[in-house]
N, C-alpha and C. Protein backbone atom coordinates (compact mmCIF):
# COMPACT_ATOMS: atom_id res chain seq x y z
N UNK A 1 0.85 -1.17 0.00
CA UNK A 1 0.00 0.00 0.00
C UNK A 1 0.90 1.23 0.00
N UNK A 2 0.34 2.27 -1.02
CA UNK A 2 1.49 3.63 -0.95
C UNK A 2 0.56 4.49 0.22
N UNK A 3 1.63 5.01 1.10
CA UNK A 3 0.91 6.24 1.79
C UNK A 3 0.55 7.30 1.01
N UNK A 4 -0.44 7.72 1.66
CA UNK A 4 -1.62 8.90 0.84
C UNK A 4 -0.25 10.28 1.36
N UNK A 5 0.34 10.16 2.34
CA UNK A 5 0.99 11.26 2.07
C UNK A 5 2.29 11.64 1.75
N UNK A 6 2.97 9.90 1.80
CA UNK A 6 4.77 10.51 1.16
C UNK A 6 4.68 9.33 0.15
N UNK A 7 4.03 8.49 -0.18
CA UNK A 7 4.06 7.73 -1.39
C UNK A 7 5.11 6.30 -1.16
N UNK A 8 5.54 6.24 0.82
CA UNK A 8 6.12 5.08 0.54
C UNK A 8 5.67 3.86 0.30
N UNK A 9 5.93 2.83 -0.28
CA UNK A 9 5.28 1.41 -0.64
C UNK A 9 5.34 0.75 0.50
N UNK A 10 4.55 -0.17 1.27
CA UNK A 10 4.81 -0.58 2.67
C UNK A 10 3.85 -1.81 2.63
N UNK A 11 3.69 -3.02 3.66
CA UNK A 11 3.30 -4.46 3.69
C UNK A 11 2.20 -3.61 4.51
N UNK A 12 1.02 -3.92 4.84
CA UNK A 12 -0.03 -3.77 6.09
C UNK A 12 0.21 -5.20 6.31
N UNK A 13 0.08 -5.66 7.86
CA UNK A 13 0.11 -7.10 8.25
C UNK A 13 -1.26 -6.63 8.89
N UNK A 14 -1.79 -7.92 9.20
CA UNK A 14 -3.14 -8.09 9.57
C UNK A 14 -3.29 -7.46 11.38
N UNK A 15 -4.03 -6.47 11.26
CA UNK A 15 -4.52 -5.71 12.30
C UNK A 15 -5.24 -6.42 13.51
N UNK A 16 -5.02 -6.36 14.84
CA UNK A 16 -5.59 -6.89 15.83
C UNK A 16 -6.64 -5.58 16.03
N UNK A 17 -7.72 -6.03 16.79
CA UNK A 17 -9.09 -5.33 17.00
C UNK A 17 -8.43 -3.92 17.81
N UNK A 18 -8.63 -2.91 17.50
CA UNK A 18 -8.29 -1.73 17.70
C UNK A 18 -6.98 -1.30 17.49
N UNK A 19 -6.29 -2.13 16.25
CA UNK A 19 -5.18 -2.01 15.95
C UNK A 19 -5.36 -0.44 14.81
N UNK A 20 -3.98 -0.12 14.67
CA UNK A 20 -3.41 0.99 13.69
C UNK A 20 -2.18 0.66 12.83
N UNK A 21 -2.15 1.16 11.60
CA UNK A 21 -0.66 0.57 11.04
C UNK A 21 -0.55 2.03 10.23
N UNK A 22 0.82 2.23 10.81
CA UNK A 22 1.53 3.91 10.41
C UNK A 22 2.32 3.89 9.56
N UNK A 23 2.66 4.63 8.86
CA UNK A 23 3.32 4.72 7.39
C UNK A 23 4.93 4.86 8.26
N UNK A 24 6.25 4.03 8.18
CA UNK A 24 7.42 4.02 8.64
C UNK A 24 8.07 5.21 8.67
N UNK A 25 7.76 5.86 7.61
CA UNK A 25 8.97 7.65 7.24
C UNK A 25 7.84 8.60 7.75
N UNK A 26 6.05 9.08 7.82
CA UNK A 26 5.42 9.89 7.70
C UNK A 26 5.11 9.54 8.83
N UNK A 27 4.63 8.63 9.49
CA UNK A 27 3.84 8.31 10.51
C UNK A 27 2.16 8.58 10.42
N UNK A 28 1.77 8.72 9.30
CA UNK A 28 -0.01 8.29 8.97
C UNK A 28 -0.45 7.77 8.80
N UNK A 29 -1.52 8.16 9.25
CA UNK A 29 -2.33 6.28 9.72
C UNK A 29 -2.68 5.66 8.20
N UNK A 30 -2.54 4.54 7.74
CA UNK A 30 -2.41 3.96 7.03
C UNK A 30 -3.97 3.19 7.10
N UNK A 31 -4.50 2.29 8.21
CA UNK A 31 -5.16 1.58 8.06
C UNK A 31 -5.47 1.18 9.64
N UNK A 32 -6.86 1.11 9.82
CA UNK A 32 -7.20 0.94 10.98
C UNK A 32 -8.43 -0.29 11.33
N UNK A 33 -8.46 -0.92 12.02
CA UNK A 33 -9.56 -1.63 12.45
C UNK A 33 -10.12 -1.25 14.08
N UNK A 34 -11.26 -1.05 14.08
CA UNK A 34 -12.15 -0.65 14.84
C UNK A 34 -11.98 -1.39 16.04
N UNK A 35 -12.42 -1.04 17.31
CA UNK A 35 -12.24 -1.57 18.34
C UNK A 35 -13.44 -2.30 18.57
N UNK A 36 -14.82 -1.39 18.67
CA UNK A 36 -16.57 -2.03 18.40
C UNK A 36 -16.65 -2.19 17.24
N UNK A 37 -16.48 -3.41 16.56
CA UNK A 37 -17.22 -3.60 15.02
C UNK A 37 -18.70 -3.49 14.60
N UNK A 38 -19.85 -3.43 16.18
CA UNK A 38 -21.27 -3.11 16.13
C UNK A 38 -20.80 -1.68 16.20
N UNK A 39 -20.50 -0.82 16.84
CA UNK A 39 -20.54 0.60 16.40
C UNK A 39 -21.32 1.33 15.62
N UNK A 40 -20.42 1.10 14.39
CA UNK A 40 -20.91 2.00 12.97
C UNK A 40 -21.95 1.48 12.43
N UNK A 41 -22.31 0.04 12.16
CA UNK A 41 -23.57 -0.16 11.63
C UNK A 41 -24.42 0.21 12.55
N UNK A 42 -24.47 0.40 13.77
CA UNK A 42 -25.58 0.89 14.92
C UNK A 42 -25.68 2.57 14.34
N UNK A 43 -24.71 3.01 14.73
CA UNK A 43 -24.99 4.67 14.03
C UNK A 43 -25.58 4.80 12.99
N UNK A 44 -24.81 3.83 11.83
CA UNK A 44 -25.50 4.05 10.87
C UNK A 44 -27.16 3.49 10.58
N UNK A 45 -27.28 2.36 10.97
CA UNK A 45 -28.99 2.25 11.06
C UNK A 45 -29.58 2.96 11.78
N UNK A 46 -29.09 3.78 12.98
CA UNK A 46 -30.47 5.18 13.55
C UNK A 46 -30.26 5.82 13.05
N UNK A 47 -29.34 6.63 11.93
CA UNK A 47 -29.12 7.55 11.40
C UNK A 47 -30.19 7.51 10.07
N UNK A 48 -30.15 6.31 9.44
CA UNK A 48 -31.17 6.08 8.26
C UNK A 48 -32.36 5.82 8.86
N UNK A 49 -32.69 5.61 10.29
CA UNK A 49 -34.23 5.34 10.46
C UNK A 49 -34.58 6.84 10.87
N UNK A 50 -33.86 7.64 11.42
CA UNK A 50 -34.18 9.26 11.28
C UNK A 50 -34.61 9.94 10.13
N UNK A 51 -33.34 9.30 8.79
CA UNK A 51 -33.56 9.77 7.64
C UNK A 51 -35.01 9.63 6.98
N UNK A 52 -35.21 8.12 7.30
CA UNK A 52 -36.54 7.31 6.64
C UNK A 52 -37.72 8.03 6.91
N UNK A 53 -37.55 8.51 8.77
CA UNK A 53 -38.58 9.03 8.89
C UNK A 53 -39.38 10.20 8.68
N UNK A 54 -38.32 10.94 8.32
CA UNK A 54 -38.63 12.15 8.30
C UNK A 54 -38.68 12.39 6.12
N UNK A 55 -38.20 11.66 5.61
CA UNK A 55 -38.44 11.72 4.03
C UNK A 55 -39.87 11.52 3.75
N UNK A 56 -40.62 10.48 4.79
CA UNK A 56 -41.65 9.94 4.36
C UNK A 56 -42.99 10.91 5.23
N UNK A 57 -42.40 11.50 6.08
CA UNK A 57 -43.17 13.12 6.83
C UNK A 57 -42.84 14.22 6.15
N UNK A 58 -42.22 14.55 5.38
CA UNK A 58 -42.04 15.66 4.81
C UNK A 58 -42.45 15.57 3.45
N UNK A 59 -43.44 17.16 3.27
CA UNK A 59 -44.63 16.77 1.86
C UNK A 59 -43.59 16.05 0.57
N UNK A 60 -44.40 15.95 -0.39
CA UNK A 60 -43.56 15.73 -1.21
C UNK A 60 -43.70 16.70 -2.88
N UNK A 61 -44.39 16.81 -2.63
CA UNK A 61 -45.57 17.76 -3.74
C UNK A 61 -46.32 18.74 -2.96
N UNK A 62 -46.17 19.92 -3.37
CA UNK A 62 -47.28 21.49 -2.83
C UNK A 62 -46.91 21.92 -3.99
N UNK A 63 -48.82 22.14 -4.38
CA UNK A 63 -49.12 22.88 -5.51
C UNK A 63 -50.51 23.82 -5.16
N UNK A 64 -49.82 25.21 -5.93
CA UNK A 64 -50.93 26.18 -5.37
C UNK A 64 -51.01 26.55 -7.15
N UNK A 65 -52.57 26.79 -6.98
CA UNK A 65 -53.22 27.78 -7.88
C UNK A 65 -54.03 27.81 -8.00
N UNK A 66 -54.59 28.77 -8.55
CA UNK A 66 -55.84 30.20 -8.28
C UNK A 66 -56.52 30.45 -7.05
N UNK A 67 -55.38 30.48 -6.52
CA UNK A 67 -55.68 30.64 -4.63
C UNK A 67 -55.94 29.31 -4.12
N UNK A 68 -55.68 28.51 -4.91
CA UNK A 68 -55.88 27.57 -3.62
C UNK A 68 -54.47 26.60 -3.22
N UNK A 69 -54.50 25.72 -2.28
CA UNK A 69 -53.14 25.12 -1.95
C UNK A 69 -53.63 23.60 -1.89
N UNK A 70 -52.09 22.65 -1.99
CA UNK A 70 -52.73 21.37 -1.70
C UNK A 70 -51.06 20.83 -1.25
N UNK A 71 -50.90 19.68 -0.54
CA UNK A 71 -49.45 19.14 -0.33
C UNK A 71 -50.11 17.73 -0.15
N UNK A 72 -49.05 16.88 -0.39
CA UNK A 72 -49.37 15.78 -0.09
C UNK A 72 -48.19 14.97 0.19
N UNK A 73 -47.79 14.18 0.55
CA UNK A 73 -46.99 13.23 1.36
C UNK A 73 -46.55 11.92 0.00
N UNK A 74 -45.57 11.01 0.33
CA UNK A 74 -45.99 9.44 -0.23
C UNK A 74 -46.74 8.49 0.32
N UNK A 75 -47.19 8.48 1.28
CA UNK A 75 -48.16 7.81 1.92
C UNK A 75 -49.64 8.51 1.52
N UNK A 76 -49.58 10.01 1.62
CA UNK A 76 -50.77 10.67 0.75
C UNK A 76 -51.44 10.40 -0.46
N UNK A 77 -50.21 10.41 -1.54
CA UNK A 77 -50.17 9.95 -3.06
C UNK A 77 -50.59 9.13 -3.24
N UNK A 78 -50.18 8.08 -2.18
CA UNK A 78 -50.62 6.41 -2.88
C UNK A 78 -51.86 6.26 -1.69
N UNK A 79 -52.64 6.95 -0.85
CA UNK A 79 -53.78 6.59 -0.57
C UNK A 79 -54.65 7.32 -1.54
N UNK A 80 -54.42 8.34 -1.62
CA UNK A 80 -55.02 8.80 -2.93
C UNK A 80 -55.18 7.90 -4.68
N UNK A 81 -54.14 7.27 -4.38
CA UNK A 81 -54.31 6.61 -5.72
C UNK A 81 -55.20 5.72 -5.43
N UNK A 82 -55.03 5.41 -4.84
CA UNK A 82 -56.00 3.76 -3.83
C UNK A 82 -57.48 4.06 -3.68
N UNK A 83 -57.68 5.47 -2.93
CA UNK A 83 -59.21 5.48 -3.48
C UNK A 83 -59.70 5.92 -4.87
N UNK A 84 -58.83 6.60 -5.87
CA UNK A 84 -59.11 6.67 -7.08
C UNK A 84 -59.07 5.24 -7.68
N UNK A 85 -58.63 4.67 -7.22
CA UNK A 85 -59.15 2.98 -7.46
C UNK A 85 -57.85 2.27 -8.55
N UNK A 86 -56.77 3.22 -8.08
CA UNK A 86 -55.28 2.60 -8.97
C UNK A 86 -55.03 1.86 -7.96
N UNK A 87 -55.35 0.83 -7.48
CA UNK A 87 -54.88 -0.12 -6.36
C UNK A 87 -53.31 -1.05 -6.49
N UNK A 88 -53.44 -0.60 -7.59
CA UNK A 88 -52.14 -1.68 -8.16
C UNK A 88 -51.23 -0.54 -8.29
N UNK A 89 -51.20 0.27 -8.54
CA UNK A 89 -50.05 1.06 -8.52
C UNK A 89 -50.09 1.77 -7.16
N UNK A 90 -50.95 1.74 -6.59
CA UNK A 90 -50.63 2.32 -5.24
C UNK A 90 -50.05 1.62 -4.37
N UNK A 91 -50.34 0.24 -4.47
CA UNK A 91 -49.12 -0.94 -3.87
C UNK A 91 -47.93 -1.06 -3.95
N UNK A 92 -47.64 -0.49 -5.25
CA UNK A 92 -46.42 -0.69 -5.88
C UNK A 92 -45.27 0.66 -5.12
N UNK A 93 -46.23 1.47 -5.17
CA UNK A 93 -45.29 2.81 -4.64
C UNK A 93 -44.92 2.89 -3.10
N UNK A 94 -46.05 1.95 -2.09
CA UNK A 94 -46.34 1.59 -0.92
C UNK A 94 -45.19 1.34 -0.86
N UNK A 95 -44.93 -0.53 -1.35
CA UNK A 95 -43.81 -1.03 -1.61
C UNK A 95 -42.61 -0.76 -1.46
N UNK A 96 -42.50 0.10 -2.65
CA UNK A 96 -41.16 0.41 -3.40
C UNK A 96 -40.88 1.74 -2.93
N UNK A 97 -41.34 2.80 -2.32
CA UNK A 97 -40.97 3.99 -1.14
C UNK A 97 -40.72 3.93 0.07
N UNK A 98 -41.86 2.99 1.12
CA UNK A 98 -41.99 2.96 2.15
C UNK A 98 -41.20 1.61 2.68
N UNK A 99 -41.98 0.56 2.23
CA UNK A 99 -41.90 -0.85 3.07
C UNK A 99 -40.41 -1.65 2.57
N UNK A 100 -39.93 -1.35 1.05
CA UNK A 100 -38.76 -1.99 1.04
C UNK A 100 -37.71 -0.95 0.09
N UNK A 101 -37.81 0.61 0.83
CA UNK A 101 -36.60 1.13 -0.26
C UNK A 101 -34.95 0.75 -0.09
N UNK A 102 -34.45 1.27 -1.31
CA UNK A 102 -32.79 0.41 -1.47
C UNK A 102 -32.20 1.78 -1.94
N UNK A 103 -30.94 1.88 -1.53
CA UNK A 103 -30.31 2.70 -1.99
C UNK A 103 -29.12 2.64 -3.01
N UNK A 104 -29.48 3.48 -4.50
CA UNK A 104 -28.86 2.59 -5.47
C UNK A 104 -28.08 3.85 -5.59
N UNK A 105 -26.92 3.92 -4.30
CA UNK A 105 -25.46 5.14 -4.28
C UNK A 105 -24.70 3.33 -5.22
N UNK A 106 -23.77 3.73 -6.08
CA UNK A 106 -23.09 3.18 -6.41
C UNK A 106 -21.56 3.98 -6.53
């Protein structure tokens, strides 16, 4: 592995649990393993169930005109579709917003 800051070439040997491995000439941290390996996925799943919750509370659509106003939610949209009697696509958005979204960061 080259260090990110003097470019020397160096072995990483395999890290014990709260281990560090420092670049020999720079002394930067090179590579680290965590001490709690539950940690970060814990942060990170309340951090996305905060996110979740509040995407799916906050309108998603407000449209005003000729004086009048309207907002609606995704849970709004697709009950709305549902009593307009799109039942099948209102499942689908249920689905695919609420009950099983994926995040396609690549």
């Amino acid at each position: 592995m080259a260090c990110q800051e003097c470019d020397l070439l160096q072995r990483i040997p395999p890290l014990p649990i709260g281990g560090r491995a420092r670049c020999a000439r720079c002394g930067f941290v090179l590579a680290a393993r965590p001490s709690d390996p539950l940690e970060l996925p814990l942060v990170l799943t309340l951090t996305a169930l905060i996110v979740f919750v509040v995407a799916n509370a906050m309108p998603l659509m407000d449209l005003s005109a000729v004086g009048r106003y309207a907002s609606t939610t995704i849970l709004g949209g697709a009950r709305q579709m549902w009593l307009d009697g799109e039942r099948i696509t209102a499942m689908i958005v249920v689905f695919c917003a609420v009950i099983a979204p994926r995040c396609t960061c690549s």
